[in-house]
C-alpha atoms as a PDB file:
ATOM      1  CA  UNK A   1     -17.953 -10.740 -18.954  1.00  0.00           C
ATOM      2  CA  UNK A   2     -17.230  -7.578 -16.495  1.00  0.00           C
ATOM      3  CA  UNK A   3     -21.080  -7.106 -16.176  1.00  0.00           C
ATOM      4  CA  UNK A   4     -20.905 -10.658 -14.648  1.00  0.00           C
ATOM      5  CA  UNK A   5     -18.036 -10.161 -12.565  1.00  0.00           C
ATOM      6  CA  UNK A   6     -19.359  -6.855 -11.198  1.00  0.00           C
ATOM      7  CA  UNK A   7     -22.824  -8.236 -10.527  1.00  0.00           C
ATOM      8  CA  UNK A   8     -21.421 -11.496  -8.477  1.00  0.00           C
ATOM      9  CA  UNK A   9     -18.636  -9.195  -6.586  1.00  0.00           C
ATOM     10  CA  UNK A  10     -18.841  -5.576  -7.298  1.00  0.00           C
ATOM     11  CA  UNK A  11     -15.319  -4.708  -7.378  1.00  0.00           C
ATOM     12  CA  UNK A  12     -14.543  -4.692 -11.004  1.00  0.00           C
ATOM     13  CA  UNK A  13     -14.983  -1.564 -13.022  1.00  0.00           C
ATOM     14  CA  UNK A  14     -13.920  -1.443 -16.540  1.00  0.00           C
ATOM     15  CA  UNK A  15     -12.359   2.019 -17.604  1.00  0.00           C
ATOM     16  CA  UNK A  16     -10.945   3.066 -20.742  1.00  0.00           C
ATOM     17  CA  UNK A  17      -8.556   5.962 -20.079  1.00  0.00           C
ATOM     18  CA  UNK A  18      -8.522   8.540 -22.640  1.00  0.00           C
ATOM     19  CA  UNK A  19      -5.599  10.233 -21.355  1.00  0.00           C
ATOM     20  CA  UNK A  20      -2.231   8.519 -21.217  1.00  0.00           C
ATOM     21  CA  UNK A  21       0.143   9.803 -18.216  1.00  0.00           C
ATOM     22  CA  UNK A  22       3.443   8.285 -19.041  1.00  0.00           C
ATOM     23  CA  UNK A  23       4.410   7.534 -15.277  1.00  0.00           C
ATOM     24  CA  UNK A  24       6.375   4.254 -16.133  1.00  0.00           C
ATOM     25  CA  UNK A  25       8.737   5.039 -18.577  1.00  0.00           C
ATOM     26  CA  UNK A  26      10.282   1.653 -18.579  1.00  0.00           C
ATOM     27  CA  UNK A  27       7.479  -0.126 -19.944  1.00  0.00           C
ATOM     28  CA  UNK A  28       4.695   0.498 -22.056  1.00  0.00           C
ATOM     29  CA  UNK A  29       2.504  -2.373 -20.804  1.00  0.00           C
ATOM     30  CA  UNK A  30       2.805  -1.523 -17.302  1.00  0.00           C
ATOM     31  CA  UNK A  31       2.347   2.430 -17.770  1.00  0.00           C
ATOM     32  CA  UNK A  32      -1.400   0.769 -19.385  1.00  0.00           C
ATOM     33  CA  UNK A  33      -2.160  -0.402 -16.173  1.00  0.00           C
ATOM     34  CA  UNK A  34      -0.932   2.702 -14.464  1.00  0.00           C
ATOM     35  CA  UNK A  35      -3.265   4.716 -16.757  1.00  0.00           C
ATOM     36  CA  UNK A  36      -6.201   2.556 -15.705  1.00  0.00           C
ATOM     37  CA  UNK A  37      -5.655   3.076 -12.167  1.00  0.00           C
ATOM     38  CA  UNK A  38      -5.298   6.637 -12.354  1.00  0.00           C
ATOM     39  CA  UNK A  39      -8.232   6.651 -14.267  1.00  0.00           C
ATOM     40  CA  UNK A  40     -10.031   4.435 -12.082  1.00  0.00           C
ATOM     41  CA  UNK A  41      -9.398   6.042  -9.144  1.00  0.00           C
ATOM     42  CA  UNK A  42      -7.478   3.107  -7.623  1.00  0.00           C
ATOM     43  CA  UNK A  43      -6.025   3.281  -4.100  1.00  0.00           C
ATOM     44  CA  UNK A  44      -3.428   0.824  -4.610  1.00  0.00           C
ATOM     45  CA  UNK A  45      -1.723  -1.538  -7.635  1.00  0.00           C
ATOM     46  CA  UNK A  46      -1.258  -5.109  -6.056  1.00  0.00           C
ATOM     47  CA  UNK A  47       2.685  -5.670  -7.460  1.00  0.00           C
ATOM     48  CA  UNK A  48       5.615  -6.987  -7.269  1.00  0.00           C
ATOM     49  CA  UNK A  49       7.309  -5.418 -10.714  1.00  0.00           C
ATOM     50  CA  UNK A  50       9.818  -2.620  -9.647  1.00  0.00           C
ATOM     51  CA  UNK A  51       9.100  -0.477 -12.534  1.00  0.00           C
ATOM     52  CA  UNK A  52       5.438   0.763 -10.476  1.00  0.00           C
ATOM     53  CA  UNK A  53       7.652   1.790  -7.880  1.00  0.00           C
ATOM     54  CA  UNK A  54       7.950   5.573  -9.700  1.00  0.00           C
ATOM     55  CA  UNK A  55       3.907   5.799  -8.291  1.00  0.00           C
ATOM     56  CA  UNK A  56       5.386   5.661  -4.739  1.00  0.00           C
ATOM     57  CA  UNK A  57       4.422   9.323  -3.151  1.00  0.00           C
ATOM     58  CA  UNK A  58       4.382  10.646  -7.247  1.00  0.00           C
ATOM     59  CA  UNK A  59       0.977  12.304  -6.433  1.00  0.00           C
ATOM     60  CA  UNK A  60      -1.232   9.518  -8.464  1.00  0.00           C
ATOM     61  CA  UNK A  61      -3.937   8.129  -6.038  1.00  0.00           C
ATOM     62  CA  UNK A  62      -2.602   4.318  -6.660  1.00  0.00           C
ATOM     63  CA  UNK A  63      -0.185   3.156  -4.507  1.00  0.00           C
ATOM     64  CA  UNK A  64       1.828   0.130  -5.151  1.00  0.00           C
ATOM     65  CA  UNK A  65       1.975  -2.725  -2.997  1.00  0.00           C
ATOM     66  CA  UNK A  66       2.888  -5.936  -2.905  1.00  0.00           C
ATOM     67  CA  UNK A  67       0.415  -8.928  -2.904  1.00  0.00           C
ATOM     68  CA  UNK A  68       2.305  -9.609   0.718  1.00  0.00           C
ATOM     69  CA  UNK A  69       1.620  -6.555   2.318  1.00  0.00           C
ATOM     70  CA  UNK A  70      -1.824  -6.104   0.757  1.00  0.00           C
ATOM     71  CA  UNK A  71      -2.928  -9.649   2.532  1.00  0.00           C
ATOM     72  CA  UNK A  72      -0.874  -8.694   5.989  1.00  0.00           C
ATOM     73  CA  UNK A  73      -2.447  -5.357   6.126  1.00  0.00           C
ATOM     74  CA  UNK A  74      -5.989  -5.825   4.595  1.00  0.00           C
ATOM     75  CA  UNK A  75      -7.019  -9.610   4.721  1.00  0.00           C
ATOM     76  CA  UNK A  76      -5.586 -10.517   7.952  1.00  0.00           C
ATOM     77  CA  UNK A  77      -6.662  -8.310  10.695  1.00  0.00           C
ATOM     78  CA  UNK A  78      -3.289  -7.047  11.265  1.00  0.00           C
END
């Protein structure tokens, strides 16, 4: 399924990290994502859940942002 993603956009990558960074202590599920991100080299985690907040200026290359901001700053022109 990602090999047909990636072949009709090119912006999926599927990573599996091996290292787990425990940046979100508040919940496991989310600190998954964070791994994958950091792993992925992600610039930015498209959010609205507070607990991704701790990757704000935390040295991590992703960013979170909400899906708001994302569209007003990259989608829009603006």
């Amino acid at each position: 399924m990602f090999a047909l993603i990636h072949l009709l956009h090119g912006t999926i990558r599927e990573v599996t990290p091996s290292y787990r960074f425990h940046v979100i202590t508040g919940d496991a599920d989310d600190d998954a994502f964070a791994n994958c991100a950091i792993v992925a080299n992600a610039d930015f985690i498209i959010t609205e859940d507070h607990h991704f907040a701790v990757l704000q200026g935390s040295g991590y290359g992703p960013q979170p942002i909400t899906p708001a901001e994302f569209i007003r700053r990259y989608l829009t022109g603006a």
